[in-house]
Protein backbone atom coordinates (compact mmCIF):
# COMPACT_ATOMS: atom_id res chain seq x y z
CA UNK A 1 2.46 11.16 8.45
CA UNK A 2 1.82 11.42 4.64
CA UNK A 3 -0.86 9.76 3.26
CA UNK A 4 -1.67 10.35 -0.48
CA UNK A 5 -3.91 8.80 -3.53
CA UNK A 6 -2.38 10.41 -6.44
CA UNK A 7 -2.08 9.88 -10.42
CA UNK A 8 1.88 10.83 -10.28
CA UNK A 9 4.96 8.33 -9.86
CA UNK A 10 6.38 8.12 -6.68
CA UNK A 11 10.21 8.19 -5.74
CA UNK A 12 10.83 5.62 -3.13
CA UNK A 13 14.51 7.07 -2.22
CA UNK A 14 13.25 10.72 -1.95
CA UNK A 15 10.21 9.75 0.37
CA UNK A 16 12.75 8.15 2.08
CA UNK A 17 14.87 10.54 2.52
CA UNK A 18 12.04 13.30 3.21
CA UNK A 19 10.96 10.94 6.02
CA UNK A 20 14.45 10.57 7.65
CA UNK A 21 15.97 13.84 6.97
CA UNK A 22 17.03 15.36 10.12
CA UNK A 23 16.17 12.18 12.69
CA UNK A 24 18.11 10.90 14.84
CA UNK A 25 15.10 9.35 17.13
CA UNK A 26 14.55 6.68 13.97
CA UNK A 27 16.28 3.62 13.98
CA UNK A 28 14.73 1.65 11.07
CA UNK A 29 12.64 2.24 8.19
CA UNK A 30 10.57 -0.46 6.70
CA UNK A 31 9.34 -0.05 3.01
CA UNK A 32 7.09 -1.88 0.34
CA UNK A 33 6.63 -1.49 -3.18
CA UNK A 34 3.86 -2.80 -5.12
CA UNK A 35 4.71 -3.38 -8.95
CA UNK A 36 1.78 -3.87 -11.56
CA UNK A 37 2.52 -6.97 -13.09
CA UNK A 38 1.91 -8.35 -16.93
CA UNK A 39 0.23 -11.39 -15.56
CA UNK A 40 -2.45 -12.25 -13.67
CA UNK A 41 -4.97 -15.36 -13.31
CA UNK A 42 -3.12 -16.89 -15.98
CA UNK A 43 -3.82 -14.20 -18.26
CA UNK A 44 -1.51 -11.47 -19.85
CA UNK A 45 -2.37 -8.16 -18.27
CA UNK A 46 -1.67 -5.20 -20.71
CA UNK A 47 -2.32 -2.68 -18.79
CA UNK A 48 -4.61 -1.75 -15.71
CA UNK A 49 -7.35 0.80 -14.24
CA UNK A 50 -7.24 2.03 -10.84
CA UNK A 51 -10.25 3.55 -9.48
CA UNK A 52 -11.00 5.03 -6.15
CA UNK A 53 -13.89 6.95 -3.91
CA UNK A 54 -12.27 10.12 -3.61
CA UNK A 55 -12.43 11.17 0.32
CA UNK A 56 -13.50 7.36 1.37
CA UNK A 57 -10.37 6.38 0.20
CA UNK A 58 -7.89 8.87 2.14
CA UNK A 59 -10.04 8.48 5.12
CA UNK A 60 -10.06 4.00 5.15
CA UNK A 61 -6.03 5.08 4.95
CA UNK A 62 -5.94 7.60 7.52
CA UNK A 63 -7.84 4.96 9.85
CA UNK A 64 -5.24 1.94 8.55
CA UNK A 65 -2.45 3.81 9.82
CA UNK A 66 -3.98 5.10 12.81
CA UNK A 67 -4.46 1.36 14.01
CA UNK A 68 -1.02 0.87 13.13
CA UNK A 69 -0.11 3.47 15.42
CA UNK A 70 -1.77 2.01 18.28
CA UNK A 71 -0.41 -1.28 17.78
CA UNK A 72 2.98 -0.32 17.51
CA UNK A 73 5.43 2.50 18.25
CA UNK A 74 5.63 4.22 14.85
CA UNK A 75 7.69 7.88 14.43
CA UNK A 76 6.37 8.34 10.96
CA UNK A 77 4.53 6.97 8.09
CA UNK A 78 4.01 7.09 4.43
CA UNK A 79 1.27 5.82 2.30
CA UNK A 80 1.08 6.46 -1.06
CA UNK A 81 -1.78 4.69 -3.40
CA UNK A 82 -1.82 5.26 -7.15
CA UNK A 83 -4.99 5.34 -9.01
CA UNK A 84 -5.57 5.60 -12.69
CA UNK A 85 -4.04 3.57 -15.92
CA UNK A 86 -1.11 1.42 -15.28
CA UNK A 87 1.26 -0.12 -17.53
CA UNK A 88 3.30 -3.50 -16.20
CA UNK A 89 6.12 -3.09 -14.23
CA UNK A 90 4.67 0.59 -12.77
CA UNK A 91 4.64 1.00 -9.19
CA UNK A 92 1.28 1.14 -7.69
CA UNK A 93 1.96 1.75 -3.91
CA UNK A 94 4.68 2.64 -0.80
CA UNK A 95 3.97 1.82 2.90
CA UNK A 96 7.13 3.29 4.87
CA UNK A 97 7.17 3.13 8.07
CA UNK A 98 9.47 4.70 10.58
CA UNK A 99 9.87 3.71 14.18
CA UNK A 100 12.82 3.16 17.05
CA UNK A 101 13.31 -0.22 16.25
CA UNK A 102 13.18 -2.73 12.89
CA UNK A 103 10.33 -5.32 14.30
CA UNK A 104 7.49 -2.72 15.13
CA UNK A 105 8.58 -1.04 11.35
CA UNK A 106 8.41 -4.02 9.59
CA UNK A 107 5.33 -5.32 11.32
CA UNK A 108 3.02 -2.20 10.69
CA UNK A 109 4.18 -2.10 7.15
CA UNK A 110 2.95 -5.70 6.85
CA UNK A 111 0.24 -4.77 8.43
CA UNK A 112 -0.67 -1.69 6.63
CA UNK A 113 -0.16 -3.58 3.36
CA UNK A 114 -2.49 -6.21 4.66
CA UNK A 115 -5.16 -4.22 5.81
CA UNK A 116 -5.44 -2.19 2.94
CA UNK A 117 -5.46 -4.87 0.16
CA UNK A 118 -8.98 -5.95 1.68
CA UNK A 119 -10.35 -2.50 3.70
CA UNK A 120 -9.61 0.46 0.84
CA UNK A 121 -11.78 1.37 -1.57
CA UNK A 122 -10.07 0.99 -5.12
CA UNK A 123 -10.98 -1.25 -7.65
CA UNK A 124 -9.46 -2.87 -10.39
CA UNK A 125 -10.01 -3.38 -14.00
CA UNK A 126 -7.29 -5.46 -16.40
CA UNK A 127 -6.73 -4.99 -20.14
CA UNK A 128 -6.25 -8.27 -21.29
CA UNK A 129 -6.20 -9.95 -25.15
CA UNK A 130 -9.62 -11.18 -24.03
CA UNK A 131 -10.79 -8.33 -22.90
CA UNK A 132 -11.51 -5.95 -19.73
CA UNK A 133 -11.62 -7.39 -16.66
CA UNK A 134 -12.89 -6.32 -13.01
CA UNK A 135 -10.30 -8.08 -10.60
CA UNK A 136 -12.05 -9.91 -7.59
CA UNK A 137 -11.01 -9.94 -4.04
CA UNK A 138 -8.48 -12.87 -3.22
CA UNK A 139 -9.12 -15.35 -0.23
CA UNK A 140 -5.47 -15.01 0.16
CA UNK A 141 -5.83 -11.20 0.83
CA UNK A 142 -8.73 -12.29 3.49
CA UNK A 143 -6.82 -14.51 5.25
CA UNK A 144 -3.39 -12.07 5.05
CA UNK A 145 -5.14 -9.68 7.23
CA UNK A 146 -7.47 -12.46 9.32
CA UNK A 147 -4.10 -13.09 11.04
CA UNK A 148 -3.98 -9.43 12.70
CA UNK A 149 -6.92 -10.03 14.43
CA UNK A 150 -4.95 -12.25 16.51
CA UNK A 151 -2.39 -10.46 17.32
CA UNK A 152 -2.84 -7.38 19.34
């Protein structure tokens, strides 16, 4: 399990491959990518500010993917989050997740993904032609990770 909050582009292909090399028990891996975009709330974004509580943050992962793990059969994970200034079309994070079979690794990536768009610590703040922004929580992210709760 790798579970990171770092400054530093990530290479999806070589975490990857660093999670697969030398398995033979893993039989899918499911991946995500989050992009910063250049728009947002019908605003341009020119750039954006990721903060984070240092050690909160790690540990609200660590427990994200531990839940996974007892809802599904996972082999491995990897979570990276990326926190400081962003520029459009930078990736932000990777859930990867590794298990026997391609339903239980796409469904805790979802899930992961889910979960930590409403229970991680980081904030937001936009650069916009208007002005700095703090980006509010979305209903949509609410009711994303409202559906886990029914299912076990």
């Amino acid at each position: 399990m790798k579970i990171v909050v770092q400054t530093e582009v990530f290479d999806l292909g070589a975490e990857v491959n660093a999670m697969s090399h030398g398995r033979t028990d893993i039989g899918a891996i499911a991946s995500f990518v989050g992009l910063a975009r250049d728009m947002n709330e019908g605003s341009g974004v020119q750039a954006m500010t990721l903060e984070h509580y240092p050690g909160m943050t790690e540990k609200a992962l660590v427990m994200l993917v531990e839940e996974a793990n007892t809802r599904w059969t996972l082999l491995d994970v990897t979570l990276i989050h990326r926190v400081g200034r962003l520029q459009p079309g930078d990736p932000i994070v990777l859930v990867a997740v590794a298990s026997s079979h391609r339903g239980e690794a796409f469904a805790a990536c979802e899930f992961i993904m889910d979960a930590l768009k409403t229970r991680a610590p980081f904030w937001k703040k936009e650069e916009t032609a208007e002005g700095e922004r703090w980006v509010d929580a979305r209903v949509s992210d609410d009711t994303a990770v409202a559906r886990w709760e029914k299912i076990p």
